[in-house]
C-alpha atoms as a PDB file:
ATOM      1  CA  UNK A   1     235.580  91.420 200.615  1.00  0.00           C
ATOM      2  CA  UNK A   2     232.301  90.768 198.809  1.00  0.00           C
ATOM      3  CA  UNK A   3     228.777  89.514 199.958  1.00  0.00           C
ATOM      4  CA  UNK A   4     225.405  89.114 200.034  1.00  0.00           C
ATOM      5  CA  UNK A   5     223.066  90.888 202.928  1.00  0.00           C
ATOM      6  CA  UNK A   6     220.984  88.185 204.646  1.00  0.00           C
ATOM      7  CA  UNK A   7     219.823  90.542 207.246  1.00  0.00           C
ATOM      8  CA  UNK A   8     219.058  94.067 207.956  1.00  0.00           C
ATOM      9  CA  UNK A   9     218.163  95.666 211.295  1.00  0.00           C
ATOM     10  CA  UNK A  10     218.193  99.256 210.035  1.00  0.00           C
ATOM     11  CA  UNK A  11     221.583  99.957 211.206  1.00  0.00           C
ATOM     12  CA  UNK A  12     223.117  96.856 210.867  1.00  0.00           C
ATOM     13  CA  UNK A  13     223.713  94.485 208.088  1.00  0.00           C
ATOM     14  CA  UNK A  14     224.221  90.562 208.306  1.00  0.00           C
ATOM     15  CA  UNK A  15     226.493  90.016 205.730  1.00  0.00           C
ATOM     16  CA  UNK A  16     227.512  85.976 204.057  1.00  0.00           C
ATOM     17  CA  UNK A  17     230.873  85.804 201.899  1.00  0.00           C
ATOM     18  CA  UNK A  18     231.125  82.983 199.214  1.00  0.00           C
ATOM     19  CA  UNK A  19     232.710  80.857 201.345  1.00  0.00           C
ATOM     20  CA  UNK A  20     229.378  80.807 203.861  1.00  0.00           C
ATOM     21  CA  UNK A  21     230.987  82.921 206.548  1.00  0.00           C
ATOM     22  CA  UNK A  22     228.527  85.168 208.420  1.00  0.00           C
ATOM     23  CA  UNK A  23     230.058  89.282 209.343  1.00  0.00           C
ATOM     24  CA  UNK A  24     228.105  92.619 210.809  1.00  0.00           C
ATOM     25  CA  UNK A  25     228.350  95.327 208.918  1.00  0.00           C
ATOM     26  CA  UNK A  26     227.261  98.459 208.905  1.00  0.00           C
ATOM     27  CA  UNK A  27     227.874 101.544 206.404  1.00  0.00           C
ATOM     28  CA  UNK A  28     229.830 104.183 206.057  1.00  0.00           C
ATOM     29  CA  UNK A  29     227.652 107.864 207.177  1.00  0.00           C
ATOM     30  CA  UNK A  30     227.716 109.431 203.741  1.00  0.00           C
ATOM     31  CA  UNK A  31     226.166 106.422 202.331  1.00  0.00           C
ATOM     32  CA  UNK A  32     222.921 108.061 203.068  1.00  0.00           C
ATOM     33  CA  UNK A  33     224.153 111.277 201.348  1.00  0.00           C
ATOM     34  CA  UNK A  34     224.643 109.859 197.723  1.00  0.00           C
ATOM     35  CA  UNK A  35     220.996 110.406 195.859  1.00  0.00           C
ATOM     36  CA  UNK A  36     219.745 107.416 197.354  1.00  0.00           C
ATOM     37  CA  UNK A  37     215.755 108.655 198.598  1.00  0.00           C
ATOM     38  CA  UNK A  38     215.228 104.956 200.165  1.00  0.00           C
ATOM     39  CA  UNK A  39     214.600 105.222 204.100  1.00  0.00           C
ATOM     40  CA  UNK A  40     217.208 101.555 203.828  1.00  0.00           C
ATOM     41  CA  UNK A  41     220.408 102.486 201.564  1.00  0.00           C
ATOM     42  CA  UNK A  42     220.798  98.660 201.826  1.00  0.00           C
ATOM     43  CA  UNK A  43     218.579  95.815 201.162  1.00  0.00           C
ATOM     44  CA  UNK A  44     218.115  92.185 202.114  1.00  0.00           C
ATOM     45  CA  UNK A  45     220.005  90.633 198.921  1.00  0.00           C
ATOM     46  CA  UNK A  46     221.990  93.244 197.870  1.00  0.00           C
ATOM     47  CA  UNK A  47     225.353  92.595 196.786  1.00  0.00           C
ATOM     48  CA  UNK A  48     227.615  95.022 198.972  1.00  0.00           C
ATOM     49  CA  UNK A  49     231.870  95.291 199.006  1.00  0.00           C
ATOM     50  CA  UNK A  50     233.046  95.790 202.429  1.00  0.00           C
ATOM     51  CA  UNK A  51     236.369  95.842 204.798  1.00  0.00           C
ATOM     52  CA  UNK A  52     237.103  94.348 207.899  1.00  0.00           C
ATOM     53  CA  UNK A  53     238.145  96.422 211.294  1.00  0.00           C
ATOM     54  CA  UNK A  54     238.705  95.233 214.451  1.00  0.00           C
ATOM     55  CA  UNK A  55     236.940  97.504 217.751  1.00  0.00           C
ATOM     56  CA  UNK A  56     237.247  95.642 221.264  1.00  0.00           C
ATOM     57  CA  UNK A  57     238.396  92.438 220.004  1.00  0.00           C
ATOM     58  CA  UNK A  58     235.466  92.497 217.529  1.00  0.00           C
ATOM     59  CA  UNK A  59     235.923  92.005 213.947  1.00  0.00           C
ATOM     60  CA  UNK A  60     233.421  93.624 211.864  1.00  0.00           C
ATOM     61  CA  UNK A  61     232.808  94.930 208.457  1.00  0.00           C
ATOM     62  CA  UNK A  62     232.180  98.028 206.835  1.00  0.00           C
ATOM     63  CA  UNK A  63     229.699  97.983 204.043  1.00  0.00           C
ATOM     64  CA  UNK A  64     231.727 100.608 201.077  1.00  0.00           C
ATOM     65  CA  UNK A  65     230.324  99.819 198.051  1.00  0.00           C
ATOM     66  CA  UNK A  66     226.895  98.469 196.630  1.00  0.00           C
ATOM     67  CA  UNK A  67     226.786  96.431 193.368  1.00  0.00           C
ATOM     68  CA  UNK A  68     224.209  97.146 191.056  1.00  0.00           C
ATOM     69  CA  UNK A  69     220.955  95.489 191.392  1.00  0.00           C
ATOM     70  CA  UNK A  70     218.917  93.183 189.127  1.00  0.00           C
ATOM     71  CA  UNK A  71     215.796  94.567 190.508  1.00  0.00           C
ATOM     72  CA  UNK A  72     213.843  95.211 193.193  1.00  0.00           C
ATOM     73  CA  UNK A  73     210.554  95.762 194.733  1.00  0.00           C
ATOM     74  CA  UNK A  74     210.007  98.912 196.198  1.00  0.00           C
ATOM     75  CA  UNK A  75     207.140 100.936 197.829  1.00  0.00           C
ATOM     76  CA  UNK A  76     206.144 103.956 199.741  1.00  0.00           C
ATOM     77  CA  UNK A  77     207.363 104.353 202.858  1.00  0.00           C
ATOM     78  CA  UNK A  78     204.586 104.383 205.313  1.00  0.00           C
ATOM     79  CA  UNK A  79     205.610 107.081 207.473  1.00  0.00           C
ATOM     80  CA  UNK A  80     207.293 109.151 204.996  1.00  0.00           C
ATOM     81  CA  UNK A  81     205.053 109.540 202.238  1.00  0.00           C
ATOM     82  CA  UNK A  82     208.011 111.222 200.639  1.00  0.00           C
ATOM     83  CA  UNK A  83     210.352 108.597 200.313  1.00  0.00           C
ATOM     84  CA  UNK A  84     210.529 104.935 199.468  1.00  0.00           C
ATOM     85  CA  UNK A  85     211.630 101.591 201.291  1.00  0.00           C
ATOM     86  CA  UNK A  86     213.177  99.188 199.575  1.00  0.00           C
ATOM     87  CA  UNK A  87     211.674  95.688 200.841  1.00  0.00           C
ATOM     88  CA  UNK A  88     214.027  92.839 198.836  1.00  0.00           C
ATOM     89  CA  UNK A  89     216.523  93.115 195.874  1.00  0.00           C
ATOM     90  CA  UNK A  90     217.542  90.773 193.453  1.00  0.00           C
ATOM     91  CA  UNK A  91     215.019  88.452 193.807  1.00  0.00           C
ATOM     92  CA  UNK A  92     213.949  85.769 191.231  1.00  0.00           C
ATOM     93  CA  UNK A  93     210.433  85.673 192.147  1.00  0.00           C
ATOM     94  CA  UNK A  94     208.052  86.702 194.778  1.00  0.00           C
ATOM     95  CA  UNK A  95     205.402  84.832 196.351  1.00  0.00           C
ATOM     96  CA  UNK A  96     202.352  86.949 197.148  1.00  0.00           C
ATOM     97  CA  UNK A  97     200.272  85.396 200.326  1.00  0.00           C
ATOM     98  CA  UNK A  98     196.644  86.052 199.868  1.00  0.00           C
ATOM     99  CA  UNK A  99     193.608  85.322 202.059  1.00  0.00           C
ATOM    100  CA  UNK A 100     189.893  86.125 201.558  1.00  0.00           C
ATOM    101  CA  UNK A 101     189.675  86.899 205.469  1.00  0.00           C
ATOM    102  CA  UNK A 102     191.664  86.738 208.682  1.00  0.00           C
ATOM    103  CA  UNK A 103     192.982  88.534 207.759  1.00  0.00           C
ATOM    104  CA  UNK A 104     191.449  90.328 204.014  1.00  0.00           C
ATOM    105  CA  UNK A 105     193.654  90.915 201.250  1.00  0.00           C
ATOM    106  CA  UNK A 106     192.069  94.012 198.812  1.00  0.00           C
ATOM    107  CA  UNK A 107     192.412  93.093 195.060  1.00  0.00           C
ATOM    108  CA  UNK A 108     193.589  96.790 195.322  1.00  0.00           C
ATOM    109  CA  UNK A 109     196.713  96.143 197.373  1.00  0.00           C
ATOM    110  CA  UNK A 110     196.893  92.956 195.188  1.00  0.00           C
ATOM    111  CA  UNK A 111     197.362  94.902 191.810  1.00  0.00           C
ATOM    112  CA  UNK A 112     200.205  97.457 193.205  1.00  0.00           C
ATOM    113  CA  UNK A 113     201.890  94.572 194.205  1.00  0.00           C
ATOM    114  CA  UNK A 114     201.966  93.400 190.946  1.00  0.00           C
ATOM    115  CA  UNK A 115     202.733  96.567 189.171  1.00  0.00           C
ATOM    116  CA  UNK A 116     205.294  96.927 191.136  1.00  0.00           C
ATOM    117  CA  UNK A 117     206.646  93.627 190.187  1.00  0.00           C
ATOM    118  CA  UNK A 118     206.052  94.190 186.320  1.00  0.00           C
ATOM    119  CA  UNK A 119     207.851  97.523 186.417  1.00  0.00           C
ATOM    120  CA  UNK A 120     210.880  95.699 187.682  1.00  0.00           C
ATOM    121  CA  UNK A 121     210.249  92.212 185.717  1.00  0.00           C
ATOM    122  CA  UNK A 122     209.943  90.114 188.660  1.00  0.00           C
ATOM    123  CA  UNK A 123     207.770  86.909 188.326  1.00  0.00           C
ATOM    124  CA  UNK A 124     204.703  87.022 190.445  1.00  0.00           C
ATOM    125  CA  UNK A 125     203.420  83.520 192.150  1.00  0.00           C
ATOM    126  CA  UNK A 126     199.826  84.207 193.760  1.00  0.00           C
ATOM    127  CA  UNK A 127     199.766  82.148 196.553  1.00  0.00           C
ATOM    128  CA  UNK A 128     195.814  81.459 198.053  1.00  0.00           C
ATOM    129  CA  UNK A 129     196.385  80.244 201.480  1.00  0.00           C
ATOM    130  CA  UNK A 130     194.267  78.880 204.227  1.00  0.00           C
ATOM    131  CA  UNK A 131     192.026  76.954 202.141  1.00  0.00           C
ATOM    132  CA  UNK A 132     191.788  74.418 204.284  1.00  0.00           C
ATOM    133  CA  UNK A 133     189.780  77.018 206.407  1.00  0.00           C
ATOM    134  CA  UNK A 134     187.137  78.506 204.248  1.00  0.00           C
ATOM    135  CA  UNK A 135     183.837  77.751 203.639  1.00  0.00           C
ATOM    136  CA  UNK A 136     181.701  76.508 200.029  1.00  0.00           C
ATOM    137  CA  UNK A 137     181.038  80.135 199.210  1.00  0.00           C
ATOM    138  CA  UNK A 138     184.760  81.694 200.531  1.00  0.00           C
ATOM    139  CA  UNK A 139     186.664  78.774 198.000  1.00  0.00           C
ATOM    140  CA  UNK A 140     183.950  80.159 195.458  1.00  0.00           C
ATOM    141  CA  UNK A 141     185.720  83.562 196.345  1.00  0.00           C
ATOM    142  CA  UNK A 142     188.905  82.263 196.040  1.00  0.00           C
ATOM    143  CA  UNK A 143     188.712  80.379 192.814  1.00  0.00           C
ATOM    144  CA  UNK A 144     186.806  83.431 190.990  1.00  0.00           C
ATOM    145  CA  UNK A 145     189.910  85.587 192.019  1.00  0.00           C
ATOM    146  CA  UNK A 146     192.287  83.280 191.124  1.00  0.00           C
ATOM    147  CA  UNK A 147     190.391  83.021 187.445  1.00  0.00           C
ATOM    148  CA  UNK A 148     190.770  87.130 187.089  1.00  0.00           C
ATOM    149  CA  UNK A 149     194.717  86.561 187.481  1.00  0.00           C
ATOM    150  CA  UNK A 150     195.449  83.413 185.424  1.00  0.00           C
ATOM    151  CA  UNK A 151     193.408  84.794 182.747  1.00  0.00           C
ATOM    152  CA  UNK A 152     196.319  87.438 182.391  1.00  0.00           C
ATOM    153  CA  UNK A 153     199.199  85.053 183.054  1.00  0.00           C
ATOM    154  CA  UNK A 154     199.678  85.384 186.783  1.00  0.00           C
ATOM    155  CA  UNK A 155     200.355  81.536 188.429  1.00  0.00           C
ATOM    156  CA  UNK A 156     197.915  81.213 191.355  1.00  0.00           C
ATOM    157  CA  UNK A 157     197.689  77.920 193.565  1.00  0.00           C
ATOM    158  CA  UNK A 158     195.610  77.551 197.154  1.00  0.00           C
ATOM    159  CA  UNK A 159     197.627  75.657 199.627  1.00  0.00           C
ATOM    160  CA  UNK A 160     197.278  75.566 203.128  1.00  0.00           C
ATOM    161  CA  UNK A 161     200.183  75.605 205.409  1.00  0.00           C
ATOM    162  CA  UNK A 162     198.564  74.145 208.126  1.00  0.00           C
ATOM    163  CA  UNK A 163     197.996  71.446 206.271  1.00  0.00           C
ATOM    164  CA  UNK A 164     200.441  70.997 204.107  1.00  0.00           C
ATOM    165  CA  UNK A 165     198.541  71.296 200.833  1.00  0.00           C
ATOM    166  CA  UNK A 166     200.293  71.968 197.413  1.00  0.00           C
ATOM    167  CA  UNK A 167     203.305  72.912 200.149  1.00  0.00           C
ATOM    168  CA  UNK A 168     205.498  70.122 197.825  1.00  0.00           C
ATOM    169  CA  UNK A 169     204.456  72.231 194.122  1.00  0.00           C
ATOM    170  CA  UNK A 170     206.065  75.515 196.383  1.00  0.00           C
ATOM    171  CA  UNK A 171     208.619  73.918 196.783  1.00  0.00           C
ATOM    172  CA  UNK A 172     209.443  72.707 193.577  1.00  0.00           C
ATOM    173  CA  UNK A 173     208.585  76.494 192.420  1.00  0.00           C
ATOM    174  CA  UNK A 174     211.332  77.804 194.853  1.00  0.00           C
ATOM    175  CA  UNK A 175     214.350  75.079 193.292  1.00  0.00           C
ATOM    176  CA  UNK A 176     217.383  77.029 192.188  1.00  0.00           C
ATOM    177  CA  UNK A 177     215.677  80.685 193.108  1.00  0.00           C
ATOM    178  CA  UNK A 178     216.043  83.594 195.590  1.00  0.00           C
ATOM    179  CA  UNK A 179     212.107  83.961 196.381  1.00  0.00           C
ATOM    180  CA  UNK A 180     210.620  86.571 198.211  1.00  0.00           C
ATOM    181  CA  UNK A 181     207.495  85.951 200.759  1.00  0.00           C
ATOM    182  CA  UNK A 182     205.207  88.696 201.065  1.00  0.00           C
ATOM    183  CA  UNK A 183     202.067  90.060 201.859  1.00  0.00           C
ATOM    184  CA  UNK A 184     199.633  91.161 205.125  1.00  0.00           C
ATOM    185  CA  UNK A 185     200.697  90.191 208.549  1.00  0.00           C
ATOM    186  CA  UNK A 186     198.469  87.410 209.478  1.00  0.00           C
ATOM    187  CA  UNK A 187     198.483  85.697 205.759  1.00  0.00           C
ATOM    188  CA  UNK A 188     200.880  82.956 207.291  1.00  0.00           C
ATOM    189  CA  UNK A 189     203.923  83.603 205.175  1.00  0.00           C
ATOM    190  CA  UNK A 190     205.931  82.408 208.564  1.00  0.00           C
ATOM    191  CA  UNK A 191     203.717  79.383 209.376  1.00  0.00           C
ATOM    192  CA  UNK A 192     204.829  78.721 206.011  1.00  0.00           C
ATOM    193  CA  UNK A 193     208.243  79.069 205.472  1.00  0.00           C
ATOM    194  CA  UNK A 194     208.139  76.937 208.545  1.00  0.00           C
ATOM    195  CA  UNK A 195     206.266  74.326 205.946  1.00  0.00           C
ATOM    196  CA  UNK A 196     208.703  73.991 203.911  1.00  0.00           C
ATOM    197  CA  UNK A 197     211.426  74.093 206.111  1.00  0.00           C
ATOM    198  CA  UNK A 198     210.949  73.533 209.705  1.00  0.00           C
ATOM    199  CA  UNK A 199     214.563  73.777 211.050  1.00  0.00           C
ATOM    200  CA  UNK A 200     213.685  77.548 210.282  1.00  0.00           C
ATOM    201  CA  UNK A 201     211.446  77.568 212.998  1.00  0.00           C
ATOM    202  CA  UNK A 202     210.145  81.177 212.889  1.00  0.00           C
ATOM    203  CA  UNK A 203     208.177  82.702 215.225  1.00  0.00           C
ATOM    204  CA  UNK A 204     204.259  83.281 214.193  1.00  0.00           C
ATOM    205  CA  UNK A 205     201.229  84.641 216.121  1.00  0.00           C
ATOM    206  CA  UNK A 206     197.449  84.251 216.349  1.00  0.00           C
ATOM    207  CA  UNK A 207     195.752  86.797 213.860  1.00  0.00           C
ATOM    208  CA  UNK A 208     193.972  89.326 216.653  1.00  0.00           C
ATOM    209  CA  UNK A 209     190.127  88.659 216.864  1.00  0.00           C
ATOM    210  CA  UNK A 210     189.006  91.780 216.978  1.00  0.00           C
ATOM    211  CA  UNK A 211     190.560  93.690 213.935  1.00  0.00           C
ATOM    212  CA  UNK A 212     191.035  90.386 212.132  1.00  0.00           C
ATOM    213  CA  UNK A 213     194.386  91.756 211.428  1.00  0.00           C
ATOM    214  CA  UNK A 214     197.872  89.817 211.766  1.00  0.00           C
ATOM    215  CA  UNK A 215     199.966  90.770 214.585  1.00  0.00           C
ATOM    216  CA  UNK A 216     203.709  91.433 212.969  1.00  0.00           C
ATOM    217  CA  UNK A 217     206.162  88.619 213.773  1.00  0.00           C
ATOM    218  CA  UNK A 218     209.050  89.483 211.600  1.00  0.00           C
ATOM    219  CA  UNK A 219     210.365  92.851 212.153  1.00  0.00           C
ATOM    220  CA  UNK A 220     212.898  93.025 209.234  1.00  0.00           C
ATOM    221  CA  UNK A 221     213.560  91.206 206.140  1.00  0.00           C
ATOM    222  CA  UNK A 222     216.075  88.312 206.296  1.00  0.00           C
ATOM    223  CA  UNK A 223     217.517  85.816 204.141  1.00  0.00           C
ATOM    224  CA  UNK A 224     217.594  81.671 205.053  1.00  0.00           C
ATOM    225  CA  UNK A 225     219.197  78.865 202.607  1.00  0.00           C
ATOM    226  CA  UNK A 226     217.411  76.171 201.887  1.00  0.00           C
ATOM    227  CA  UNK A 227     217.981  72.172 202.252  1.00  0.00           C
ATOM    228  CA  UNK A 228     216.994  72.300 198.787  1.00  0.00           C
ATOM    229  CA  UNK A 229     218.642  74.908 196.159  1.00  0.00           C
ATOM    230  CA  UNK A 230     216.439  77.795 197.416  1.00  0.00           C
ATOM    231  CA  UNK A 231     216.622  80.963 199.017  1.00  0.00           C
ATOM    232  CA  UNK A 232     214.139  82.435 200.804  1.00  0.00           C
ATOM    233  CA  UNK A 233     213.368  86.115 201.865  1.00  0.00           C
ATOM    234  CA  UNK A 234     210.771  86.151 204.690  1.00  0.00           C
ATOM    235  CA  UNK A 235     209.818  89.963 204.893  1.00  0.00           C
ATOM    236  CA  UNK A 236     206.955  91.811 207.197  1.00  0.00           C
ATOM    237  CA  UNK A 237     203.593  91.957 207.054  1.00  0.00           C
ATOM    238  CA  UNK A 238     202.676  94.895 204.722  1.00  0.00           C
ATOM    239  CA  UNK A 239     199.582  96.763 205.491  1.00  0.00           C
ATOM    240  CA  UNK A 240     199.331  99.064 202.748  1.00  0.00           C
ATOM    241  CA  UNK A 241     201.373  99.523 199.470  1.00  0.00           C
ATOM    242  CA  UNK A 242     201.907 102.226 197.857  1.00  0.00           C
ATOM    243  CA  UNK A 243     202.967 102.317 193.918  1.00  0.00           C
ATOM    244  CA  UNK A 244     206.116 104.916 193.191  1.00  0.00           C
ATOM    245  CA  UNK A 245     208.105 106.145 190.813  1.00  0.00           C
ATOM    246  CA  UNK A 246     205.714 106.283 187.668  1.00  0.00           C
ATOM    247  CA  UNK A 247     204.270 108.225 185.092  1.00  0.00           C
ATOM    248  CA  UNK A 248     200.740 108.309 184.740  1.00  0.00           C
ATOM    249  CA  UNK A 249     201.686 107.007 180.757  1.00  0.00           C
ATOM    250  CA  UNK A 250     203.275 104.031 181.813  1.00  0.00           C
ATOM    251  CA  UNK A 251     201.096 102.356 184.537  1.00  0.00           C
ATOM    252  CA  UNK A 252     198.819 100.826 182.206  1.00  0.00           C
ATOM    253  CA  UNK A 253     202.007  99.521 180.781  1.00  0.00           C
ATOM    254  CA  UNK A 254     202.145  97.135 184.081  1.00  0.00           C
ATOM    255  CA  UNK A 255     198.740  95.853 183.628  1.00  0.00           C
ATOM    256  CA  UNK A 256     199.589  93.268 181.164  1.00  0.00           C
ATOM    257  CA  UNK A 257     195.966  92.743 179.927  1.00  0.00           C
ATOM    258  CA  UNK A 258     195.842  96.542 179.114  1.00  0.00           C
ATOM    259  CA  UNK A 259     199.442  96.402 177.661  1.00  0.00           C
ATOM    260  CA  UNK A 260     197.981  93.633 175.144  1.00  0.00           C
ATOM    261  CA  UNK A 261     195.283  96.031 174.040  1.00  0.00           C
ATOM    262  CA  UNK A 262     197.161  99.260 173.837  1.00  0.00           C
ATOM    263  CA  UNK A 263     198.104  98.411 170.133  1.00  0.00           C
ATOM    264  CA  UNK A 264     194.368  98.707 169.169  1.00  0.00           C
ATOM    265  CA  UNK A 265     193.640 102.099 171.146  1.00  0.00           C
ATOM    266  CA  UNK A 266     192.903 104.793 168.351  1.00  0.00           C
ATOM    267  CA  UNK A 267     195.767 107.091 170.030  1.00  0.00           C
ATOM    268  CA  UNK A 268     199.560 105.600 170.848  1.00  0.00           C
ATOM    269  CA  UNK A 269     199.548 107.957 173.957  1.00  0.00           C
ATOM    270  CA  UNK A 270     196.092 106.620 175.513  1.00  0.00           C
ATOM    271  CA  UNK A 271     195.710 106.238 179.404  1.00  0.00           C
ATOM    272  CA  UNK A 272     192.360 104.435 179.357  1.00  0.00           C
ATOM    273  CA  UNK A 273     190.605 107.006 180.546  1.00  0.00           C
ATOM    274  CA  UNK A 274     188.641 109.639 178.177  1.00  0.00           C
ATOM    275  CA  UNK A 275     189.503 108.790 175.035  1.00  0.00           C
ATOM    276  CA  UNK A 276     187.362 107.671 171.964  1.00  0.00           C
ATOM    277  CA  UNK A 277     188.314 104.043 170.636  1.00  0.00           C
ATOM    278  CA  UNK A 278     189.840 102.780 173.766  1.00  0.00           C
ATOM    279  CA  UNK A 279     190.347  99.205 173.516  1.00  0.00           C
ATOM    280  CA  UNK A 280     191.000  98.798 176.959  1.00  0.00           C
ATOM    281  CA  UNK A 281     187.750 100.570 177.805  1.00  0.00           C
ATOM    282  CA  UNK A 282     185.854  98.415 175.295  1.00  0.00           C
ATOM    283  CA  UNK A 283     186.943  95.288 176.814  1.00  0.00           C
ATOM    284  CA  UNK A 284     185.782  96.418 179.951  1.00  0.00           C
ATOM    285  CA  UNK A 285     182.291  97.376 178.159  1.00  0.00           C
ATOM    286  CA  UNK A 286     182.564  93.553 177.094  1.00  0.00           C
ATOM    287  CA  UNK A 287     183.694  91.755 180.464  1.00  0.00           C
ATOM    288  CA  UNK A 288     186.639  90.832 178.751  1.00  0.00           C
ATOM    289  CA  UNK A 289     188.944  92.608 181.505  1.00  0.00           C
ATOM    290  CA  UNK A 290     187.742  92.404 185.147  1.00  0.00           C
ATOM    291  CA  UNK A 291     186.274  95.848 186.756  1.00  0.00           C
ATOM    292  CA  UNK A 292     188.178  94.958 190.473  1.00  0.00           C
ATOM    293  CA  UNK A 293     191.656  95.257 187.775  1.00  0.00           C
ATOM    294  CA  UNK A 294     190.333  98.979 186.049  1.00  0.00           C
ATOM    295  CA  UNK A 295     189.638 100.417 189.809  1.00  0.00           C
ATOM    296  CA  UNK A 296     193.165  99.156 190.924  1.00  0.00           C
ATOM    297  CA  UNK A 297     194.303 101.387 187.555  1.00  0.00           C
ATOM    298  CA  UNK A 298     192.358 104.159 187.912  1.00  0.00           C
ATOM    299  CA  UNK A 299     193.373 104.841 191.947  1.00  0.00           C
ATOM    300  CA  UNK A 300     197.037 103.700 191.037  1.00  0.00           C
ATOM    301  CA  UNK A 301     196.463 107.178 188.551  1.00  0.00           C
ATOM    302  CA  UNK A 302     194.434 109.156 190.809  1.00  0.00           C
ATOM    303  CA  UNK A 303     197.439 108.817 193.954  1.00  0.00           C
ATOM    304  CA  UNK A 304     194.905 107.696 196.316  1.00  0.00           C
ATOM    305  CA  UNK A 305     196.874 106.709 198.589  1.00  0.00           C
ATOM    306  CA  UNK A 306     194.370 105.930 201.430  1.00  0.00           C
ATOM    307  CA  UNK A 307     193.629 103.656 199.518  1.00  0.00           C
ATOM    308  CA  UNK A 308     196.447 101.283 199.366  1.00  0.00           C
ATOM    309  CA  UNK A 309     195.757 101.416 203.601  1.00  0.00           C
ATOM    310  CA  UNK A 310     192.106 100.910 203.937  1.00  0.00           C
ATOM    311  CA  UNK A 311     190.532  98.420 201.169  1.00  0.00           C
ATOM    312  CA  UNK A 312     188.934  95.432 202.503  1.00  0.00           C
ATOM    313  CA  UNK A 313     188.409  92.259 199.718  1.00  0.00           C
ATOM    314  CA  UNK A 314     184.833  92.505 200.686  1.00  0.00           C
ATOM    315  CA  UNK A 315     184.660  95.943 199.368  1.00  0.00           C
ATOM    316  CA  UNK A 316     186.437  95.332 195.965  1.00  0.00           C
END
């Protein structure tokens, strides 16, 4: 039998046939043997072959095969620096949650999201919420951010999902595509999933006063159909996140504003850094790239990986 995983609870796998029937799965041992350095074999929209058994008049499956992904997005595991964790595969687009406080989203964490995303061709949506909130000078904040990313191609809408603002244009973003939420716990990527479809009902929490920090509500990722031609994948809050899996050559690659200069650099092999006739370094002489988007490049290079943890907005 074939599938898709909806859920995964480390050790178990909610898996949905094509004809909408729901099984638990989980894998064989030696899955975790084959090459695979993820701390999850599986992730929430892989594709996965498995067989039925039956243990105490329980029928459940056993996940035996893995179809090749389309993509993925991928970053360091937190506890094991070591190794990676897998967060979604297969995914059409992502939607990255960000807010200017309560909790703060760093333009640092911002840009390894999105090289991430480049390096696996996944379609970023920037997602500003909780601007129903914010004050004169925080939507001055927001809408000077949001110019740095749709200047290099990057969508970016505010909406507020307490409100319901620019909830429908989601939507209507989301028809006919597996989209993955993401961001900090506390950016209200539950409140609003729950927005756009309230039969969901998933849990959220207050964001904790004194670190101004989201408490985590979802544990693992899942997977929910829609009313509407959508999937959604509702994942946890990420605190930190950590690029992997590159060569120092290629990150500039995934900065498609550098990418557009590269051509013009006086050597093929440039990295931005030292070099005489750097284009990328003469646009950022000229304001024509923004300085928060070099810094992102120049940690992303350097492996600071405190980094990805610790940056506030206010600081970048």
């Amino acid at each position: 039998m074939t599938g898709t995983v909806y859920k995964s609870t480390g050790s178990w796998y909610t898996v949905k046939t094509l004809n909408g029937k729901f099984y638990e799965c989980r894998i064989k041992g030696r899955f975790r043997l084959e090459g695979i350095k993820s701390t999850n074999p599986i992730a929430v929209g892989d594709k996965v072959a498995f067989s039925l058994e039956t243990k105490n008049n329980t029928e459940t499956g056993v996940i035996n095969r893995i179809e090749e992904r389309k993509n993925y997005i991928v970053r360091k595991s937190v506890n094991l620096s070591k190794q990676t964790h897998i967060i979604a595969s297969n995914i059409d687009q992502v939607f990255l949650l960000v807010t200017i406080d309560s909790p703060p989203t760093s333009t640092s964490f911002i840009d390894r999201f999105l090289v991430t995303a480049e390096a696996y061709s996944i379609k970023t949506v920037l997602l500003f919420n909780k601007v129903d909130t914010y004050s004169e000078e925080t939507l001055f904040e927001v809408k000077y951010l949001a110019s740095i990313y749709r200047a290099i191609g990057y969508e970016c809408v505010g909406i507020s999902a307490a409100t319901g603002k620019n909830i429908d244009k989601v939507k209507t973003l989301m028809e006919g595509k597996v989209s993955m939420f993401a961001g900090h716990s506390g950016v209200g990527k539950s409140t609003l999933v729950n927005a756009i479809e309230p039969t969901l009902d998933l849990k959220t929490k207050a964001i904790s006063e004194q670190h101004k920090q989201g408490q985590h509500t979802t544990t693992f990722a899942e997977m929910f159909d829609l009313g509407f031609d959508a999937k959604i994948i509702d994942t946890p809050g990420i605190k930190g996140f950590g690029v992997v899996d590159m060569e120092k050559e290629e990150v500039g690659d995934y900065f498609p504003e550098f990418f557009a200069l590269k051509q013009d650099c006086k050597f093929n092999n440039c990295i931005h850094l030292n070099e005489p006739k750097c284009a990328v370094k003469d646009a950022l002489e000229n304001d024509e790239i923004s300085y928060s988007r070099y810094r992102s490049y120049l940690q992303i290079l350097e492996g600071e990986d405190e980094h990805y943890r610790t940056d506030n907005w206010d600081e970048a």
